[in-house]
C-alpha atoms as a PDB file:
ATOM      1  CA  UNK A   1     102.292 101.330  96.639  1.00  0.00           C
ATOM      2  CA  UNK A   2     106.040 100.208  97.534  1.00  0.00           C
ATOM      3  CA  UNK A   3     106.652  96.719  96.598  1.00  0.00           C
ATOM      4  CA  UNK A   4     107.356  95.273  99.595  1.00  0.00           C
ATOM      5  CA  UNK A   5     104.687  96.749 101.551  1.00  0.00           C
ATOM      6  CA  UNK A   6     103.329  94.755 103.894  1.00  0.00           C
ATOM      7  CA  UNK A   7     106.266  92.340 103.747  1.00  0.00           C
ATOM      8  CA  UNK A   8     108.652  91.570 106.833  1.00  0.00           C
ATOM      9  CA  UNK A   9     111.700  90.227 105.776  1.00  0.00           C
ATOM     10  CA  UNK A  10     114.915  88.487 108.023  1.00  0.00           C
ATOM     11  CA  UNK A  11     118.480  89.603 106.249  1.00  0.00           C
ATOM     12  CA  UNK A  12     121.348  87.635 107.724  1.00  0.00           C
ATOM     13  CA  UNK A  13     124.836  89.500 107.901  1.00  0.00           C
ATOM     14  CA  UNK A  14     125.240  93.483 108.307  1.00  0.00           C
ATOM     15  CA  UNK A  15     127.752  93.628 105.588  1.00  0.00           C
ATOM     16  CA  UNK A  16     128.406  93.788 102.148  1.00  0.00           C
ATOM     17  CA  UNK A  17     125.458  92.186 100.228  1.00  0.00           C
ATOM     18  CA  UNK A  18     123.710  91.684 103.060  1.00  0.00           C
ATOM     19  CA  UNK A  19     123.559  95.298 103.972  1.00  0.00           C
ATOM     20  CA  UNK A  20     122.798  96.081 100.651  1.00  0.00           C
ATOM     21  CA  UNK A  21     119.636  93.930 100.402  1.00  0.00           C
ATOM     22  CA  UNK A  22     118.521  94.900 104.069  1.00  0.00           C
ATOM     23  CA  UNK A  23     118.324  98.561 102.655  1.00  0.00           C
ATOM     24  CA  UNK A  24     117.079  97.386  99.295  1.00  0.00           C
ATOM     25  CA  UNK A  25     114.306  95.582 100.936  1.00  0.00           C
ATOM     26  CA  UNK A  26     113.226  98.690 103.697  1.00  0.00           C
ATOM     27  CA  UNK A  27     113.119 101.561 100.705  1.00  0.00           C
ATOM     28  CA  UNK A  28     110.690  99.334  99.091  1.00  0.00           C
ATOM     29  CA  UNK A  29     108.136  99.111 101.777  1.00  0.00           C
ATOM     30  CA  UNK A  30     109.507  96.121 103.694  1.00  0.00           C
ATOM     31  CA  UNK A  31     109.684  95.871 107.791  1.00  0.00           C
ATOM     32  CA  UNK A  32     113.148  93.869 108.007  1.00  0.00           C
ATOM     33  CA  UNK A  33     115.422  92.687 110.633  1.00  0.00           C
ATOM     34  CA  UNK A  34     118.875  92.356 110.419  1.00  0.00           C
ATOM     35  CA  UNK A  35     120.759  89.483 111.986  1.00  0.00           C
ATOM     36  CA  UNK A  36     124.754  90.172 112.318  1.00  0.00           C
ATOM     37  CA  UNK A  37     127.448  89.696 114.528  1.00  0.00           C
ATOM     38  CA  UNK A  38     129.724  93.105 113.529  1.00  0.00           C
ATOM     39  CA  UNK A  39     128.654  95.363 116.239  1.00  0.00           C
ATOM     40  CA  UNK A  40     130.040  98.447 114.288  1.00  0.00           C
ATOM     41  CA  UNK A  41     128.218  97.169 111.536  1.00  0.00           C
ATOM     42  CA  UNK A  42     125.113  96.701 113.370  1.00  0.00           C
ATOM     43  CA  UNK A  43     125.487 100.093 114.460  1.00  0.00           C
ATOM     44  CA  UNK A  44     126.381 102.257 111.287  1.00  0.00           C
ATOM     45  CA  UNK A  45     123.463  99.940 109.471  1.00  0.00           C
ATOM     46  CA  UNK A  46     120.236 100.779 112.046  1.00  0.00           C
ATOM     47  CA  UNK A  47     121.261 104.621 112.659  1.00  0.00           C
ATOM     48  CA  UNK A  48     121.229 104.661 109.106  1.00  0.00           C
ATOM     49  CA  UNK A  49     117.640 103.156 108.612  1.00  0.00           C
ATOM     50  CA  UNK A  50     116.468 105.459 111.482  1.00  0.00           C
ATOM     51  CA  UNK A  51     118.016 108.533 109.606  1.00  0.00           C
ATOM     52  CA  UNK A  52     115.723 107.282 106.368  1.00  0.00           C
ATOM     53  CA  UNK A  53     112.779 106.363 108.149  1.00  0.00           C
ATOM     54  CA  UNK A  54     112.825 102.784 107.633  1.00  0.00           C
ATOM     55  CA  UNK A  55     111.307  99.714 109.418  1.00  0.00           C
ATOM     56  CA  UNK A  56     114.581  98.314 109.821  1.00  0.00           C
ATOM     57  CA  UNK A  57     115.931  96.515 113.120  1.00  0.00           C
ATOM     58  CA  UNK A  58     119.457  94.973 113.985  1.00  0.00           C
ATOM     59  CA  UNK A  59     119.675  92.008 116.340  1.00  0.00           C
ATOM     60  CA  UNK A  60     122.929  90.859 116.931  1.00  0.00           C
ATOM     61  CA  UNK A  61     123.211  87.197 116.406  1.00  0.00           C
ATOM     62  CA  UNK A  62     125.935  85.312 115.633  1.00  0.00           C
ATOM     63  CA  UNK A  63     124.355  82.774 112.831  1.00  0.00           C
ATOM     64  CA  UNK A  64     126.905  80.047 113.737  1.00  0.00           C
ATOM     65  CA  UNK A  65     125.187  79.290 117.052  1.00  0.00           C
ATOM     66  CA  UNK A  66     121.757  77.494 116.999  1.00  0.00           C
ATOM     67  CA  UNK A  67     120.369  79.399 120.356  1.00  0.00           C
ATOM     68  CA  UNK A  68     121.678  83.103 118.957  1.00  0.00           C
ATOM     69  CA  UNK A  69     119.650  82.785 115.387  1.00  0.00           C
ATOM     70  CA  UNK A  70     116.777  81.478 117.782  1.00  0.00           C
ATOM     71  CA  UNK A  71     116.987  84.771 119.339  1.00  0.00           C
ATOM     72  CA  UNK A  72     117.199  86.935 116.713  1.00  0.00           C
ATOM     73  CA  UNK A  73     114.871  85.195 114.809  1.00  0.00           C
ATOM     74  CA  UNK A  74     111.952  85.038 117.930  1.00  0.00           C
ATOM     75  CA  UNK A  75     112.798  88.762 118.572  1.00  0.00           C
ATOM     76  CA  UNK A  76     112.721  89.808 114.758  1.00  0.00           C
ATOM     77  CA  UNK A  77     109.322  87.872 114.356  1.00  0.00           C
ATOM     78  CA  UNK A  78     108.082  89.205 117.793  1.00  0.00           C
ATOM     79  CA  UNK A  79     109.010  93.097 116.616  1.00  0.00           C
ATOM     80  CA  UNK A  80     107.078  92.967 113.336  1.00  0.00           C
ATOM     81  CA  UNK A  81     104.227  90.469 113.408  1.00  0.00           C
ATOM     82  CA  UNK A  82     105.290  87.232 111.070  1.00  0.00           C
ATOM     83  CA  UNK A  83     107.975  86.474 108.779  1.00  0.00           C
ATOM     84  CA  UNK A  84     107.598  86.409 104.589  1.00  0.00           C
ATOM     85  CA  UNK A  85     110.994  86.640 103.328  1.00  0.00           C
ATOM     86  CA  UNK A  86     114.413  85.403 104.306  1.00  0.00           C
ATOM     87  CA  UNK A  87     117.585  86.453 102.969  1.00  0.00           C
ATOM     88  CA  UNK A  88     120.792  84.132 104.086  1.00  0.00           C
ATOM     89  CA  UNK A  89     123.722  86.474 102.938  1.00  0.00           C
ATOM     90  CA  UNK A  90     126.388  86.351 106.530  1.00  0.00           C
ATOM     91  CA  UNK A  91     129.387  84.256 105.023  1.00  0.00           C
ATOM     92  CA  UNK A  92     133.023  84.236 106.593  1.00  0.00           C
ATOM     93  CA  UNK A  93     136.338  83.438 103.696  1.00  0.00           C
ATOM     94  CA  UNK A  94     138.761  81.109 105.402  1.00  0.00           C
ATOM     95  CA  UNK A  95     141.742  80.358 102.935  1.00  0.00           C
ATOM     96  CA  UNK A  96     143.855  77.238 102.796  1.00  0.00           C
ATOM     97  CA  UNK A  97     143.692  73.775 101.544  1.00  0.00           C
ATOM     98  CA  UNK A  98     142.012  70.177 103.148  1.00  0.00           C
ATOM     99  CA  UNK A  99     146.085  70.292 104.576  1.00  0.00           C
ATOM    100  CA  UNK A 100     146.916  73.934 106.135  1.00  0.00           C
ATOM    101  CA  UNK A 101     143.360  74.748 107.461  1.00  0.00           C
ATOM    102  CA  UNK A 102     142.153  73.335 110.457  1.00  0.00           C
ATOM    103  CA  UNK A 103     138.856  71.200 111.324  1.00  0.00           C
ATOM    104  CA  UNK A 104     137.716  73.701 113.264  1.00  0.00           C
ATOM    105  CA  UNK A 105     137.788  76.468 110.697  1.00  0.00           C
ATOM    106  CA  UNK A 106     136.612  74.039 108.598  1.00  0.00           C
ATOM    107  CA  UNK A 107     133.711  73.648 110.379  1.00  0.00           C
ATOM    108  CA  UNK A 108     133.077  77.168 111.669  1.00  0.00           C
ATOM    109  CA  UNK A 109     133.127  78.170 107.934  1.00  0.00           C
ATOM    110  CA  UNK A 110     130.257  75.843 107.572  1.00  0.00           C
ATOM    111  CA  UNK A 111     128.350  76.323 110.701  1.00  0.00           C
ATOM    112  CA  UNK A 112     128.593  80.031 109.199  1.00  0.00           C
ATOM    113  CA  UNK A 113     127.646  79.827 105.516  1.00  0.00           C
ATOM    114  CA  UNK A 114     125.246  76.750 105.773  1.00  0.00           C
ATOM    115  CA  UNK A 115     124.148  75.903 109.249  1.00  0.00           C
ATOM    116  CA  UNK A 116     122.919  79.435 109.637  1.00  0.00           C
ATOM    117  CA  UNK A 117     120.348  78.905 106.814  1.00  0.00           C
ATOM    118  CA  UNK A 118     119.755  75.558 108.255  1.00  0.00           C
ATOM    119  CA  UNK A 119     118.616  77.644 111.053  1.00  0.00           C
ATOM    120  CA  UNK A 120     117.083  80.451 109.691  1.00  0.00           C
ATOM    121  CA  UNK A 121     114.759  77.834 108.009  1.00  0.00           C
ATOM    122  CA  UNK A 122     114.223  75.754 110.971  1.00  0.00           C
ATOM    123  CA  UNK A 123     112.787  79.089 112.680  1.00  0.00           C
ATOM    124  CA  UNK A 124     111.464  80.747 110.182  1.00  0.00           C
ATOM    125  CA  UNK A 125     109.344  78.189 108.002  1.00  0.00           C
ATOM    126  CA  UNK A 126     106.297  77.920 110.390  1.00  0.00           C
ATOM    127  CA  UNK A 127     106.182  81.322 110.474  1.00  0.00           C
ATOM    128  CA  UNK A 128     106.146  82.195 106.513  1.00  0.00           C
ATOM    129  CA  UNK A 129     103.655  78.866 106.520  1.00  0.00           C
ATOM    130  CA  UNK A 130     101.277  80.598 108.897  1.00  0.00           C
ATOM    131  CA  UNK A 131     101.267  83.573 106.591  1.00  0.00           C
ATOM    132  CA  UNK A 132     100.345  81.208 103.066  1.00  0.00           C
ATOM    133  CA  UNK A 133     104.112  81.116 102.085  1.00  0.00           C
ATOM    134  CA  UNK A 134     106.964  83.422 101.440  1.00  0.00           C
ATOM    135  CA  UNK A 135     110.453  83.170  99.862  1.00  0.00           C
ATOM    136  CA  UNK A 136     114.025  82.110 100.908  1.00  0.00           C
ATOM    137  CA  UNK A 137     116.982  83.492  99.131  1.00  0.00           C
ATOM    138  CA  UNK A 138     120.396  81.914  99.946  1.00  0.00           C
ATOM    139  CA  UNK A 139     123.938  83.308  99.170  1.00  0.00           C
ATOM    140  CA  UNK A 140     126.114  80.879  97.231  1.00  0.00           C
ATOM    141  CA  UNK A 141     129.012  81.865  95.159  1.00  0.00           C
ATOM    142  CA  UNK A 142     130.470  80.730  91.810  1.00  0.00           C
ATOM    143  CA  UNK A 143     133.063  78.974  93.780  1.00  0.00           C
ATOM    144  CA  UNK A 144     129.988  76.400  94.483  1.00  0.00           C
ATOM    145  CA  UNK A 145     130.459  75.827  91.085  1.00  0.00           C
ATOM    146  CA  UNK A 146     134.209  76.129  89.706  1.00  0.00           C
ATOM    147  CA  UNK A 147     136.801  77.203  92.254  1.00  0.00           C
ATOM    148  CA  UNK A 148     140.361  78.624  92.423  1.00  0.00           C
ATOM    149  CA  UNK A 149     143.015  76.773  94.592  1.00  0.00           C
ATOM    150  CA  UNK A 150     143.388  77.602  98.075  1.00  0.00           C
ATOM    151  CA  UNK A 151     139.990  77.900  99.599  1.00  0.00           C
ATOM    152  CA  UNK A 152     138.604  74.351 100.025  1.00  0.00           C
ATOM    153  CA  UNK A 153     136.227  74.998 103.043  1.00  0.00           C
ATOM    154  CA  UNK A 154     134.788  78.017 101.026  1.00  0.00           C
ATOM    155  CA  UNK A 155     133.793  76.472  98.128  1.00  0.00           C
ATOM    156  CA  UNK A 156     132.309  73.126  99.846  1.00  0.00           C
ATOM    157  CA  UNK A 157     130.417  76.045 101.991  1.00  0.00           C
ATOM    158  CA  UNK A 158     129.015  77.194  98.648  1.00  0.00           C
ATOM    159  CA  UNK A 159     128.590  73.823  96.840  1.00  0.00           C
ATOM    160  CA  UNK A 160     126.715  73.174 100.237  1.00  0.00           C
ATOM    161  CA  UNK A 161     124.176  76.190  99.639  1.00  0.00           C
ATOM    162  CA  UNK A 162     123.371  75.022  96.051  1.00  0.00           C
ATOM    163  CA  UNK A 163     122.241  71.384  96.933  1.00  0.00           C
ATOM    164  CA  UNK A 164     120.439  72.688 100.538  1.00  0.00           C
ATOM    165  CA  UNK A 165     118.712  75.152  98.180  1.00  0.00           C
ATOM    166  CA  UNK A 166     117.184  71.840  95.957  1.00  0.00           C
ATOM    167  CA  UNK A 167     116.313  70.399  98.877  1.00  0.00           C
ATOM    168  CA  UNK A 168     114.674  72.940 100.587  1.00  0.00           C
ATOM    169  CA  UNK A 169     112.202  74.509  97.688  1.00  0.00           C
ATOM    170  CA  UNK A 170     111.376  70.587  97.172  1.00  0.00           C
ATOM    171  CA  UNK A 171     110.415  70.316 100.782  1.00  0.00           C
ATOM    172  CA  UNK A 172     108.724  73.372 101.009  1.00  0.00           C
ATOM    173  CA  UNK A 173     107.033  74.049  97.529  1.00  0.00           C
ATOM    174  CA  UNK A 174     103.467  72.573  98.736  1.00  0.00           C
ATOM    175  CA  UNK A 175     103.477  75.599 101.863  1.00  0.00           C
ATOM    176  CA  UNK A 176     104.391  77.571  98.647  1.00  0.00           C
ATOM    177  CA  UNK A 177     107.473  78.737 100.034  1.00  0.00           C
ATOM    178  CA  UNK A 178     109.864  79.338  97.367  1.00  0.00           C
ATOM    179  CA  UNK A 179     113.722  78.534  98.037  1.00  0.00           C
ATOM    180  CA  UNK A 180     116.465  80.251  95.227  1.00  0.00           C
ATOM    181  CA  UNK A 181     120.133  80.887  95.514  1.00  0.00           C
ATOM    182  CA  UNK A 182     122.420  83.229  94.130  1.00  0.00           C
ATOM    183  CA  UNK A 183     125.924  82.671  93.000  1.00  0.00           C
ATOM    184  CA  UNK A 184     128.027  86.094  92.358  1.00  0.00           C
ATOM    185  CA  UNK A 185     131.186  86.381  90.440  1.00  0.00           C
ATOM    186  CA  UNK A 186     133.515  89.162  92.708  1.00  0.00           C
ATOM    187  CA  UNK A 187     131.802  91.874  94.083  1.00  0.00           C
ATOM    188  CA  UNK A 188     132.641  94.727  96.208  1.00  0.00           C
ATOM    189  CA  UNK A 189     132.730  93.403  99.447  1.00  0.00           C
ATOM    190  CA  UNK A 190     134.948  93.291 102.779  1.00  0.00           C
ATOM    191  CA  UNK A 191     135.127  89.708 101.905  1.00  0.00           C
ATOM    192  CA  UNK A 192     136.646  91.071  98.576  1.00  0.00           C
ATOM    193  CA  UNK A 193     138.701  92.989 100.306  1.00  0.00           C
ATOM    194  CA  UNK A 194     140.181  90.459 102.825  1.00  0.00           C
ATOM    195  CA  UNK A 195     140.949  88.448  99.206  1.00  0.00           C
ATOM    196  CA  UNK A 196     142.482  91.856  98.122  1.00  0.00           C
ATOM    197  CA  UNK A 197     145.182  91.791 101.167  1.00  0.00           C
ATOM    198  CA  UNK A 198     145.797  88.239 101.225  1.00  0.00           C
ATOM    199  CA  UNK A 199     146.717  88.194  97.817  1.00  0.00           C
ATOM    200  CA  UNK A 200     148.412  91.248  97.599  1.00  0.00           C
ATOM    201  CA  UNK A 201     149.740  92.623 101.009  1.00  0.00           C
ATOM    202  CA  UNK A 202     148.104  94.681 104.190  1.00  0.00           C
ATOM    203  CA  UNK A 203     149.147  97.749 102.472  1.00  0.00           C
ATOM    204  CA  UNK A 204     147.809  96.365  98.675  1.00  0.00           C
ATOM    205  CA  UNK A 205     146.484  99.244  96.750  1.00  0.00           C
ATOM    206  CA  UNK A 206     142.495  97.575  96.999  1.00  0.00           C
ATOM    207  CA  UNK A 207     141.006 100.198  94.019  1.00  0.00           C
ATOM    208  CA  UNK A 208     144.065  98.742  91.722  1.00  0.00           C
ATOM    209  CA  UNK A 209     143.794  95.277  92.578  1.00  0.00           C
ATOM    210  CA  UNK A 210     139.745  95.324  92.533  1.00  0.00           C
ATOM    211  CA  UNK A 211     140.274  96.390  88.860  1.00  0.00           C
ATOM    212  CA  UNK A 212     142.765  93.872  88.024  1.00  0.00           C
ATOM    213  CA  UNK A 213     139.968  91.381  89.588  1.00  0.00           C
ATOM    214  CA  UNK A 214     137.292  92.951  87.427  1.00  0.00           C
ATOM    215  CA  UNK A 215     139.418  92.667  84.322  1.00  0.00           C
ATOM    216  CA  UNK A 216     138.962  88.761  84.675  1.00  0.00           C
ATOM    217  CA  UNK A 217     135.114  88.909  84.309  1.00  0.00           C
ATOM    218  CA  UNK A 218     134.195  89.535  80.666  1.00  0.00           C
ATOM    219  CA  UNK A 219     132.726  92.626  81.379  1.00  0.00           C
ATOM    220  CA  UNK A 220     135.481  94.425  82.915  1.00  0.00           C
ATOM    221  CA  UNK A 221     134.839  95.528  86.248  1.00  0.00           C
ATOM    222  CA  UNK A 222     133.703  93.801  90.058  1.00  0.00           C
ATOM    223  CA  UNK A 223     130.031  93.853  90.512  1.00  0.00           C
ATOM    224  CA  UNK A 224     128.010  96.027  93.147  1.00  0.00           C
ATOM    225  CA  UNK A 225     126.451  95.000  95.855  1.00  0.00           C
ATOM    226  CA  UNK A 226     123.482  97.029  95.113  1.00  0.00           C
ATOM    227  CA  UNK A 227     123.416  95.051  91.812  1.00  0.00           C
ATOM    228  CA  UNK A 228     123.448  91.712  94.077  1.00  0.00           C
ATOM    229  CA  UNK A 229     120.756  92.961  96.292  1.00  0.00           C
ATOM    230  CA  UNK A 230     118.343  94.371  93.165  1.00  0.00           C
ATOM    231  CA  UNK A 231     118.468  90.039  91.748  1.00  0.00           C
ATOM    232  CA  UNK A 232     117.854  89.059  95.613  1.00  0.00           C
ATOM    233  CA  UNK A 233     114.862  91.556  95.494  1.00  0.00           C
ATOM    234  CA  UNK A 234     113.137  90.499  92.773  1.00  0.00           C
ATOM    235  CA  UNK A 235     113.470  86.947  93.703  1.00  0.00           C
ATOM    236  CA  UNK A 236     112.193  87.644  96.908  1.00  0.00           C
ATOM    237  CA  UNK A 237     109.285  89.628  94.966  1.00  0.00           C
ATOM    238  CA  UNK A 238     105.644  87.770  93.737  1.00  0.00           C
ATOM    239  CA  UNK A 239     107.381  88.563  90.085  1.00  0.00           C
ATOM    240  CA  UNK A 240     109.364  85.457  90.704  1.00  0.00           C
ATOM    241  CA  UNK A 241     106.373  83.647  91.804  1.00  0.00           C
ATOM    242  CA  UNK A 242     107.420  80.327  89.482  1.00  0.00           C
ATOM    243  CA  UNK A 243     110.775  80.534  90.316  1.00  0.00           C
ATOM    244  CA  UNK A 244     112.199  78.000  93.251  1.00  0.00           C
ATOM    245  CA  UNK A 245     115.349  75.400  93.409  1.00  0.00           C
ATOM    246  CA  UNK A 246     117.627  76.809  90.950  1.00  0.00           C
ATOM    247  CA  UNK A 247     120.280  79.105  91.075  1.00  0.00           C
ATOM    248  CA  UNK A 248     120.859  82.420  89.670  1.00  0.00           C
ATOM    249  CA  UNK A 249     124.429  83.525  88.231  1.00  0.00           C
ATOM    250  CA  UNK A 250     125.414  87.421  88.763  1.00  0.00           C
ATOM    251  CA  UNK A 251     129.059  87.033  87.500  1.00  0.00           C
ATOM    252  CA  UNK A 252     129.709  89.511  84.935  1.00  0.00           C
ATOM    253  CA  UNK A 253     130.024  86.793  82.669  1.00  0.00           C
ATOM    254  CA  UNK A 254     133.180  84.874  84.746  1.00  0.00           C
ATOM    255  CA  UNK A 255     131.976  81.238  84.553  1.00  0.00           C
ATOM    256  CA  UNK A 256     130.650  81.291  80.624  1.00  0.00           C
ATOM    257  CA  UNK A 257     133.962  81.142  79.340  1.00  0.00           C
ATOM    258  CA  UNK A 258     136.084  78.434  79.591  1.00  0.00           C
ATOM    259  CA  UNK A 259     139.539  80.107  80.342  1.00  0.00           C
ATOM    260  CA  UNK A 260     140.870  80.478  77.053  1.00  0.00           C
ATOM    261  CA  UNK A 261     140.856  82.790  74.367  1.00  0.00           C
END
């Protein structure tokens, strides 16, 4: 029997590790719904699950507005009969310091990367409580935990995810609802890849510079998001079944060093 048989299971964001967990979570017997706001995403992600005979649906839902997760969530609920797993993965990069970027990205960034699993929760919980419980896995980053300059309403985005994470599996541990996070190093992304140009240039060689990125993780190389989504999986999975409130580190090794050799 597939391991997620029986299992429905809310992905938010189309892209990148999000993408890669949806899929993750369909080949192994899961009914999941996608919530993301890149309509060519959307669109190359559910004729894909179609073409492999998966229970996979796309709403499109932007997670930074209460009323739009509410939708996506109702219909995604509505479509496959209850709710046991969530996976928060949509994130948006802003770059700049508290000076150069403005409130309003500032806030969008959060509305983005922390109010949606604010809501995701808020719509979702009854649901996985009806059904005896169910698991929440939240994208963080290692910026939540040691940053580079330059991309203050990131990182307090991702420091955000880690303490909402404690809170949440504390408030939700007696519906036996697990709550985890994940914090990955650099992985291959469009969000790496928007780092890629701004770094380097519109016209940045993004192969080169992804393995001059990799070269500053201990093991050499950017990790997959296929890697990303096989962590999220088993977290998601009854083999994590005394696992909630901590956070898991997929980083190739970036953050156990201390920057000198």
């Amino acid at each position: 029997m597939s391991e997620f048989a029986g299992k429905v299971a809310v992905v938010t964001g189309t892209t990148g590790i999000g993408r890669a967990v949806a899929l993750h979570l369909a080949r192994g017997g899961a009914s999941v719904a996608v919530l993301g706001i890149d309509r060519a995403a959307n669109t190359e992600l559910e004729a894909l699950g179609a073409q492999e005979g998966l229970r996979l649906a796309v709403f499109h839902t932007d997670v930074s507005v209460p009323d739009s997760v509410r939708a996506g969530m109702e219909a995604a609920i509505a479509q496959h009969g209850g709710l046991d797993i969530i996976v928060n993965a949509a994130a948006v990069h802003p770059y700049g310091t508290a000076e150069s970027t403005r409130f309003e990205t500032f806030m969008h960034c959060l509305a983005v990367n922390v109010g949606s699993i604010h809501l995701t929760a808020e719509y979702g919980v009854p649901e996985m409580r009806k059904r005896g419980g169910g698991a929440i896995v939240n994208l963080s980053s290692v910026q939540g935990h040691a940053c580079q300059s330059g991309v203050s309403a990131y990182v307090a985005s991702k420091g955000a995810i880690h303490a909402l994470t404690r809170a949440m599996a504390l408030d939700f541990a007696a519906d036996r609802i697990r709550v985890v996070s994940i914090s990955p190093g650099s992985v291959r992304t469009p969000i790496l890849e928007l780092a890629a140009r701004t770094f380097e240039g519109e016209d940045a060689d993004i192969d080169s510079v992804f393995q001059r990125f990799g070269a500053a993780h201990p093991l050499g190389r950017i990790g997959e998001p296929e890697e990303v989504a096989a962590l999220a999986a088993f977290l998601a999975s009854d083999k994590a079944g005394f696992i909630t409130g901590s956070d898991h580190r997929i980083d190739g090794g970036l953050t156990a060093g201390i920057g000198v050799r």
